[in-house]
Protein backbone atom coordinates (compact mmCIF):
# COMPACT_ATOMS: atom_id res chain seq x y z
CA UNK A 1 5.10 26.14 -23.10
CA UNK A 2 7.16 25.05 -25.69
CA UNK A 3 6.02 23.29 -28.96
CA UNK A 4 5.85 19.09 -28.47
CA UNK A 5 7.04 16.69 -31.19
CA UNK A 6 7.78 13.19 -31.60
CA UNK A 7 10.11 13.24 -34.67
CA UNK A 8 13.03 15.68 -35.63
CA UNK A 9 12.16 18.91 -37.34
CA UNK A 10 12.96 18.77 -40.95
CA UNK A 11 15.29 21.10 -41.93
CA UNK A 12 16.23 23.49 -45.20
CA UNK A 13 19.53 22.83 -46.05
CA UNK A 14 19.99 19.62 -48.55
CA UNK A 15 22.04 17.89 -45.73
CA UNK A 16 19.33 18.40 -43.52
CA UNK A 17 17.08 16.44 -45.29
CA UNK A 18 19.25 14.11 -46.07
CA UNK A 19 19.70 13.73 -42.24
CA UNK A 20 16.12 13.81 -41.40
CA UNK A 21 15.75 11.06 -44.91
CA UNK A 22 18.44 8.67 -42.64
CA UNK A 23 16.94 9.21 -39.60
CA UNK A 24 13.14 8.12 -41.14
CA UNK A 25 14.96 4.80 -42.71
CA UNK A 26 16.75 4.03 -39.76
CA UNK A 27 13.54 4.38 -37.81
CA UNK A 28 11.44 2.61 -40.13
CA UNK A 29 13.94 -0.86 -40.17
CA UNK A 30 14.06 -0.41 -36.90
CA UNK A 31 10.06 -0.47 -36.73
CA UNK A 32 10.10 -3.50 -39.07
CA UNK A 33 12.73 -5.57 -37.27
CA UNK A 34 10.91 -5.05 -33.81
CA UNK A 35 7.43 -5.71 -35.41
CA UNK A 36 9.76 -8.80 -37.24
CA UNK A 37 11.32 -9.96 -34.18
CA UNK A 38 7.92 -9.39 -31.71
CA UNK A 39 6.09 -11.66 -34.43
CA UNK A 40 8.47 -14.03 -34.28
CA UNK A 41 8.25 -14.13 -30.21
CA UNK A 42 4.41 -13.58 -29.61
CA UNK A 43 4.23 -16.81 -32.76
CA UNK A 44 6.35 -18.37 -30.62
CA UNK A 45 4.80 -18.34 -27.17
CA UNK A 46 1.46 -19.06 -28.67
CA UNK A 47 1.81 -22.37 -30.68
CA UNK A 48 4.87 -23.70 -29.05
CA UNK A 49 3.30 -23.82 -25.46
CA UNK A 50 3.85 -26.44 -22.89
CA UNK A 51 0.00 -27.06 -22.75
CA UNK A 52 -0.16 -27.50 -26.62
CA UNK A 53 2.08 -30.08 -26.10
CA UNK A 54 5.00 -29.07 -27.91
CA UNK A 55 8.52 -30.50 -26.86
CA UNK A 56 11.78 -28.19 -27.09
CA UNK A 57 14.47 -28.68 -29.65
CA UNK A 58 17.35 -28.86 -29.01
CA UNK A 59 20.18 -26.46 -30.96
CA UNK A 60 22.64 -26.10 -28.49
CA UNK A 61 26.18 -25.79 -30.84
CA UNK A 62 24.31 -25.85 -33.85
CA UNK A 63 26.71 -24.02 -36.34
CA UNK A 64 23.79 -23.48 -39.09
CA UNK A 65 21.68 -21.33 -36.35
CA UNK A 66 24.07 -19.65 -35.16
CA UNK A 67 25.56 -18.52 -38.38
CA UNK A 68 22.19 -17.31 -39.55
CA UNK A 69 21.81 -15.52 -36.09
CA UNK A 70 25.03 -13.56 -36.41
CA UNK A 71 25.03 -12.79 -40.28
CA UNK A 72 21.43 -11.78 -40.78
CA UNK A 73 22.36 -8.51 -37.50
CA UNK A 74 25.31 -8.03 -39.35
CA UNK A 75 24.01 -7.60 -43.17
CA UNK A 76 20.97 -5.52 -41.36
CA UNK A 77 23.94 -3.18 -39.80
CA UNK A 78 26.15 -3.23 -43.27
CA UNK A 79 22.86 -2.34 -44.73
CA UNK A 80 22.03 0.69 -42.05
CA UNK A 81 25.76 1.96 -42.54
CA UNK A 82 25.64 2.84 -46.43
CA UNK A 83 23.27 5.18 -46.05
CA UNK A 84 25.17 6.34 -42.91
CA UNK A 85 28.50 6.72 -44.42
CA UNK A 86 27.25 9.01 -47.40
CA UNK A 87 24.84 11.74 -45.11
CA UNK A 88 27.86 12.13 -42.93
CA UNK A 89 30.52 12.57 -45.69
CA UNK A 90 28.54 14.97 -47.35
CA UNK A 91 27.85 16.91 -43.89
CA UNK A 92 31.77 16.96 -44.11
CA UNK A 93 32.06 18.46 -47.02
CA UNK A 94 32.13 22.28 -46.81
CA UNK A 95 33.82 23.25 -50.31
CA UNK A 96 30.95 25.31 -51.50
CA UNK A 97 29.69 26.97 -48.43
CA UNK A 98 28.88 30.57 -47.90
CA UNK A 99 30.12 30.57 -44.94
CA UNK A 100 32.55 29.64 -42.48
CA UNK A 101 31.96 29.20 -38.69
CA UNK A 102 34.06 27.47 -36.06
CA UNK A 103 31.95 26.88 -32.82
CA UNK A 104 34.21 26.01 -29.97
CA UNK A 105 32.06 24.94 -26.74
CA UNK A 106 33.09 25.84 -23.37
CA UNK A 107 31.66 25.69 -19.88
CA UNK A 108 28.25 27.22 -19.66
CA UNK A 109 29.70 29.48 -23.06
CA UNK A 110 29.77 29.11 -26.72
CA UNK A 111 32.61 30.88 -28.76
CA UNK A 112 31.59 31.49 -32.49
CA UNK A 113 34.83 32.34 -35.18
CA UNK A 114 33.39 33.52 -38.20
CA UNK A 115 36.72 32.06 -40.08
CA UNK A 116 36.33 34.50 -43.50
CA UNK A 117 35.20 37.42 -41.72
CA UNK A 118 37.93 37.15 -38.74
CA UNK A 119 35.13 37.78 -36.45
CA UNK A 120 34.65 36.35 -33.21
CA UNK A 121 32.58 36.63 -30.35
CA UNK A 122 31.47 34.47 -26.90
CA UNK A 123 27.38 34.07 -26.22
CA UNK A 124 26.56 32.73 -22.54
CA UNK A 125 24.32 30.00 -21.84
CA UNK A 126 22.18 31.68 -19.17
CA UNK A 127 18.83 31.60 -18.12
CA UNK A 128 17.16 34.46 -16.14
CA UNK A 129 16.30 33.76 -12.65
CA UNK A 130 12.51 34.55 -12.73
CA UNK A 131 12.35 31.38 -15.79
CA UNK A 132 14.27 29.13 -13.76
CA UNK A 133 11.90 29.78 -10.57
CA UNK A 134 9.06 29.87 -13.37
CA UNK A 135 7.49 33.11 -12.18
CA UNK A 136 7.13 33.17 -15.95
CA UNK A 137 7.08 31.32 -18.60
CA UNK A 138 9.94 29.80 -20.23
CA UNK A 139 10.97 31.96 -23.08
CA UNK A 140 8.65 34.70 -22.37
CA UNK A 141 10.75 37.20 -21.89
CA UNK A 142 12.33 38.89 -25.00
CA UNK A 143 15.71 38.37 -25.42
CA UNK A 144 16.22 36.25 -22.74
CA UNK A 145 15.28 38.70 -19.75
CA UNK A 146 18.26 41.08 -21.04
CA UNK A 147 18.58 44.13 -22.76
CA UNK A 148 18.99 44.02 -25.99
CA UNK A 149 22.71 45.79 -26.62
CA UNK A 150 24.66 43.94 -23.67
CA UNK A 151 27.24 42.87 -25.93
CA UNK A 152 30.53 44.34 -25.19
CA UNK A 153 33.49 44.78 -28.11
CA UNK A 154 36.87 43.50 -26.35
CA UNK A 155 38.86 44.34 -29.34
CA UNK A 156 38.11 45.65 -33.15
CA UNK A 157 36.65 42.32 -34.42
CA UNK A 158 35.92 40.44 -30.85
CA UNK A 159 32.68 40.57 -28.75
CA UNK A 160 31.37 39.30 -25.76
CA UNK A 161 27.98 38.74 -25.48
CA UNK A 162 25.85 38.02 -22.53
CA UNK A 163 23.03 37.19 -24.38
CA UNK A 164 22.23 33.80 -26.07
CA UNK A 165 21.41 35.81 -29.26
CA UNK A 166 24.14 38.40 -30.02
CA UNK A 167 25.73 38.18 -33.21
CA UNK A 168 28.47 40.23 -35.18
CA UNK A 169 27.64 42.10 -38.20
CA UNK A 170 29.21 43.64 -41.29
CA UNK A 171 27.72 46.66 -41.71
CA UNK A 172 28.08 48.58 -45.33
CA UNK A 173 31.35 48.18 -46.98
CA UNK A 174 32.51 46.00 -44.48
CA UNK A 175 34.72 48.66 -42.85
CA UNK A 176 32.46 48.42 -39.44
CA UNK A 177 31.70 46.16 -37.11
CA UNK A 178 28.68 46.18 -34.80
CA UNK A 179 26.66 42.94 -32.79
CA UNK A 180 23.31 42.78 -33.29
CA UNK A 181 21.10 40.86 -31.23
CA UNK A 182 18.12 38.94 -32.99
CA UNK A 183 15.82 36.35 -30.96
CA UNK A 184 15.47 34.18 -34.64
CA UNK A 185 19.83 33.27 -34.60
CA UNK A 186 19.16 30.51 -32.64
């Protein structure tokens, strides 16, 4: 059985953790306002009961209360989108990395482009029969079910790979090509 969590992973990268550093912020004001507006409710219900003897206002078209209840959502949402607006600039920005990779998605197939290395290969989404009948269990069978070299060259610097976990490799000087297939990729 797979591992359980209740919060995102935290990754390596430095735009990982500033991902997983938006998401806890987010979730935290998110936490407060609901604790904020719950208090405010439960308060609410309590001492303004019927049986306590408390008599409803009235603000129907009052411009104050509805001015506070429409600019208070959107400075809290002004507030959440700073933060926002930088972590996914900076996931944007790909000047310094090491390397490039365009990831096209298709049906039931992913298409990886290694964009510096003209490389390119497909890797299949598919699940072996005995998992999806769970005769075993899910991802107990090494590399998917599959052998492990089922990745077939369609042209000098092109695979297509049956396996979720086929890669393409330089190997020495860069000269050859060969796939590899690794359960850790992905």
């Amino acid at each position: 059985m797979a591992g359980y969590a209740l919060n995102m992973t935290e990754g390596v990268t430095s735009v990982s953790h500033d991902i997983y550093d938006l998401h806890m912020t987010i979730f935290y004001s998110c936490v407060v306002i609901g604790i904020g507006v719950f208090g405010v409710m439960i308060f609410s219900i309590i001492y303004h009961r019927k049986s306590k003897g408390a008599a409803a206002a009235n603000f129907h078209e009052n411009a104050t209360v509805e001015f506070v209840w429409t600019a208070i959502p959107f400075a809290i949402l002004i507030i959440m989108a700073i933060p926002a607006t930088k972590t996914l600039i900076d996931l944007e920005d790909s000047r310094d990395a090491d390397v490039t990779i365009k990831v096209t998605g298709y049906q039931w197939k992913w298409k990886y482009d290694y964009l510096d290395e003209d490389i390119s290969f497909f890797s299949n989404l598919s699940t072996n029969r005995d998992e999806i009948a769970n005769k075993v269990a899910k991802g107990a069978l090494p590399f998917g079910g599959r052998q492990a070299n089922r990745c077939a060259h369609q042209s000098e610097n092109s695979f297509s790979c049956d396996l979720k976990r086929c890669y393409p490799r330089l190997v020495g000087t860069g000269t050859r090509r060969e796939t590899r297939c690794d359960p850790r990729v992905h």
